[in-house]
Protein backbone atom coordinates (compact mmCIF):
# COMPACT_ATOMS: atom_id res chain seq x y z
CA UNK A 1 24.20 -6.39 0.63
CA UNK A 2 23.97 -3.90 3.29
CA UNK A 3 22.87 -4.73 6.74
CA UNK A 4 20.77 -2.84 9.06
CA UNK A 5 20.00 -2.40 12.21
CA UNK A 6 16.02 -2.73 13.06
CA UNK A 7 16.64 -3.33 16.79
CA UNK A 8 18.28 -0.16 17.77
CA UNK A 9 16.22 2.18 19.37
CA UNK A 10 15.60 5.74 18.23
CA UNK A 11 13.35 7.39 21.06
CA UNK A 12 11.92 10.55 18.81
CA UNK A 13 10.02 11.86 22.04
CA UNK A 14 10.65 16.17 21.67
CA UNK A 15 11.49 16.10 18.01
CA UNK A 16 8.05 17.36 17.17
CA UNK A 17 7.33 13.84 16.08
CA UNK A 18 3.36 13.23 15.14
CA UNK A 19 3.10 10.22 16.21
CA UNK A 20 4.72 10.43 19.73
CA UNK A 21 4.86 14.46 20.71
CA UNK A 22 0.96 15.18 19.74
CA UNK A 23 -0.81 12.12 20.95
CA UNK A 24 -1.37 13.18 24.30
CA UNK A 25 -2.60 16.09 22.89
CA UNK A 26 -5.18 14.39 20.64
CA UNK A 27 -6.27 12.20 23.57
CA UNK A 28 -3.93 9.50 23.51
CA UNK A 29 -2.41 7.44 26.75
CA UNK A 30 1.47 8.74 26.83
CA UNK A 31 2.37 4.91 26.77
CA UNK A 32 0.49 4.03 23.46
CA UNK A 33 3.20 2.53 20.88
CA UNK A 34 1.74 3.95 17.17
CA UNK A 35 1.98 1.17 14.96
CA UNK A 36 2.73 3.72 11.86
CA UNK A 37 3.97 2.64 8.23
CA UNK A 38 4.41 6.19 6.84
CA UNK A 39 6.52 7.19 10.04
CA UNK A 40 8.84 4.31 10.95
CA UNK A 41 11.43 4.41 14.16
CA UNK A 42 14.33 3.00 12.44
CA UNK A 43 17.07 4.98 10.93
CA UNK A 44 17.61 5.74 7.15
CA UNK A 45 20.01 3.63 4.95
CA UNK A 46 23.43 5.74 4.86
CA UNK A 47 23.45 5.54 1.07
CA UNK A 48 20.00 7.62 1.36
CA UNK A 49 21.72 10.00 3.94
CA UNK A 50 24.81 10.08 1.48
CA UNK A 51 22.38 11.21 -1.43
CA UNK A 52 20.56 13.77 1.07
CA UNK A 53 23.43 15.29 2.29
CA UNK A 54 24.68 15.93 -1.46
CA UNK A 55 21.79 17.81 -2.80
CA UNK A 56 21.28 19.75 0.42
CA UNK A 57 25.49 20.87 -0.51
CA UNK A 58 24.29 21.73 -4.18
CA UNK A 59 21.93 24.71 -1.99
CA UNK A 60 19.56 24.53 -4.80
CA UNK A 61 16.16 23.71 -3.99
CA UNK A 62 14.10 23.94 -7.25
CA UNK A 63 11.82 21.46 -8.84
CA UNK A 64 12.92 18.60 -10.02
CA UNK A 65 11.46 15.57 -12.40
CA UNK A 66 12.60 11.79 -12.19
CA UNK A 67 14.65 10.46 -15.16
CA UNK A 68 15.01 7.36 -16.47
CA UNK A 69 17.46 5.67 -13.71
CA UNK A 70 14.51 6.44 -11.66
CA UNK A 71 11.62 4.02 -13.96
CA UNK A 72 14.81 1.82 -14.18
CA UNK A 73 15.50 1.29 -10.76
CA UNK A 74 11.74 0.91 -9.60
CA UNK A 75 11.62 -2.02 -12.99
CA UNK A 76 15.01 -3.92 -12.09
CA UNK A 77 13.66 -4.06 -8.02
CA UNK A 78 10.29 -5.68 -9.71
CA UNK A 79 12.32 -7.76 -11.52
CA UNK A 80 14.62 -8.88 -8.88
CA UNK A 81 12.65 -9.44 -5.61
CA UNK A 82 9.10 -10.98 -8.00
CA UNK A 83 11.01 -11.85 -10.97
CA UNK A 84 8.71 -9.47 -12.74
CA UNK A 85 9.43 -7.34 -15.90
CA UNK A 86 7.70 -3.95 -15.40
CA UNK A 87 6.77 -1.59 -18.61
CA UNK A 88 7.72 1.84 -18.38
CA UNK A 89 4.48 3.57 -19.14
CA UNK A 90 3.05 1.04 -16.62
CA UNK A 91 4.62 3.05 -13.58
CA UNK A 92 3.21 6.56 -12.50
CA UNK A 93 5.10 8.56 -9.79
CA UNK A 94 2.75 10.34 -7.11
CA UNK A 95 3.54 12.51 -4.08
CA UNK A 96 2.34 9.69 -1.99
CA UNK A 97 0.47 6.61 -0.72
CA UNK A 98 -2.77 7.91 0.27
CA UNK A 99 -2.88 10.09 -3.78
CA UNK A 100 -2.18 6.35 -5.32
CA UNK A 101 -4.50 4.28 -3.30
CA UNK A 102 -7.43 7.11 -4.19
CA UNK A 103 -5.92 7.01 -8.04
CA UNK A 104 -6.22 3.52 -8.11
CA UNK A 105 -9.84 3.57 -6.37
CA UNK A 106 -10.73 6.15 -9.50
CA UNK A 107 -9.07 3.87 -12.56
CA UNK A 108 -11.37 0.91 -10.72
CA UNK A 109 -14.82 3.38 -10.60
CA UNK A 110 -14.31 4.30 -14.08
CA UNK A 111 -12.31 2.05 -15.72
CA UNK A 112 -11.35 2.56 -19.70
CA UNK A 113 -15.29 3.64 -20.61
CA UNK A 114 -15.15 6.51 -18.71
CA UNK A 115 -18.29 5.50 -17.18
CA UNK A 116 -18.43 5.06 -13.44
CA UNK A 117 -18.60 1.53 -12.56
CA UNK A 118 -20.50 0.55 -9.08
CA UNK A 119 -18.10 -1.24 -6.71
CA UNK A 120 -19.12 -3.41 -4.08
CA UNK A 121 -18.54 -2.00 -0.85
CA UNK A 122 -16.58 1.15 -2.46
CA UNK A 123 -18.15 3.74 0.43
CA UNK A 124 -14.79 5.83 -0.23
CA UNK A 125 -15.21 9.20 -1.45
CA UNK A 126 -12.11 10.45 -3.44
């Protein structure tokens, strides 16, 4: 297993960085520390780099669909860190967090009916 190193420090002040470089100017105190998910300070794993690196070398920068290694990666993860056996058609791929979270919030509003379902304390707009 590959180790990393969380405690090295990555200061990513003047890189154009949201979270750092434009909270002053949205009203923030310079010494705030963001507490971000989406936009971690630690660096990437070096396989990821590796597989970066390669398709930026191909110079083709087309569209591009996941395969099956993909679904089969995401399954065996499941499987080995919740002992979990994952269906294929029970994974969908989005661009992001914030699209699945509002996807899910829809499937929960209308459900399999297609009639939209009250949900307590569901003030969210999507």
């Amino acid at each position: 297993m590959m180790k990393y190193d969380f405690d090295q420090i990555i200061d990513r002040r003047g890189t154009s960085c949201l979270k750092y470089d434009f909270a002053v100017e949205r009203g923030k105190r310079e010494d705030v520390l963001p507490l971000w998910v989406a936009d971690m300070d630690f660096r990437v794993a070096e396989p990821i780099l590796k597989r970066l690196h390669a398709c930026v070398d191909h110079g083709i920068f087309g569209y591009s669909e996941a395969k099956d290694d993909y679904f089969q990666a995401v399954a065996g993860w499941y499987r080995e860190h919740f002992d979990w056996e994952v269906k294929r058609n029970w994974l969908v791929k989005t661009p992001g967090v914030v699209f699945a979270i509002a996807a899910a919030v829809r499937a929960i509003q209308w459900g399999v009916s297609g009639r939209r379902k009250n949900c307590a304390g569901s003030e969210i707009s999507v």
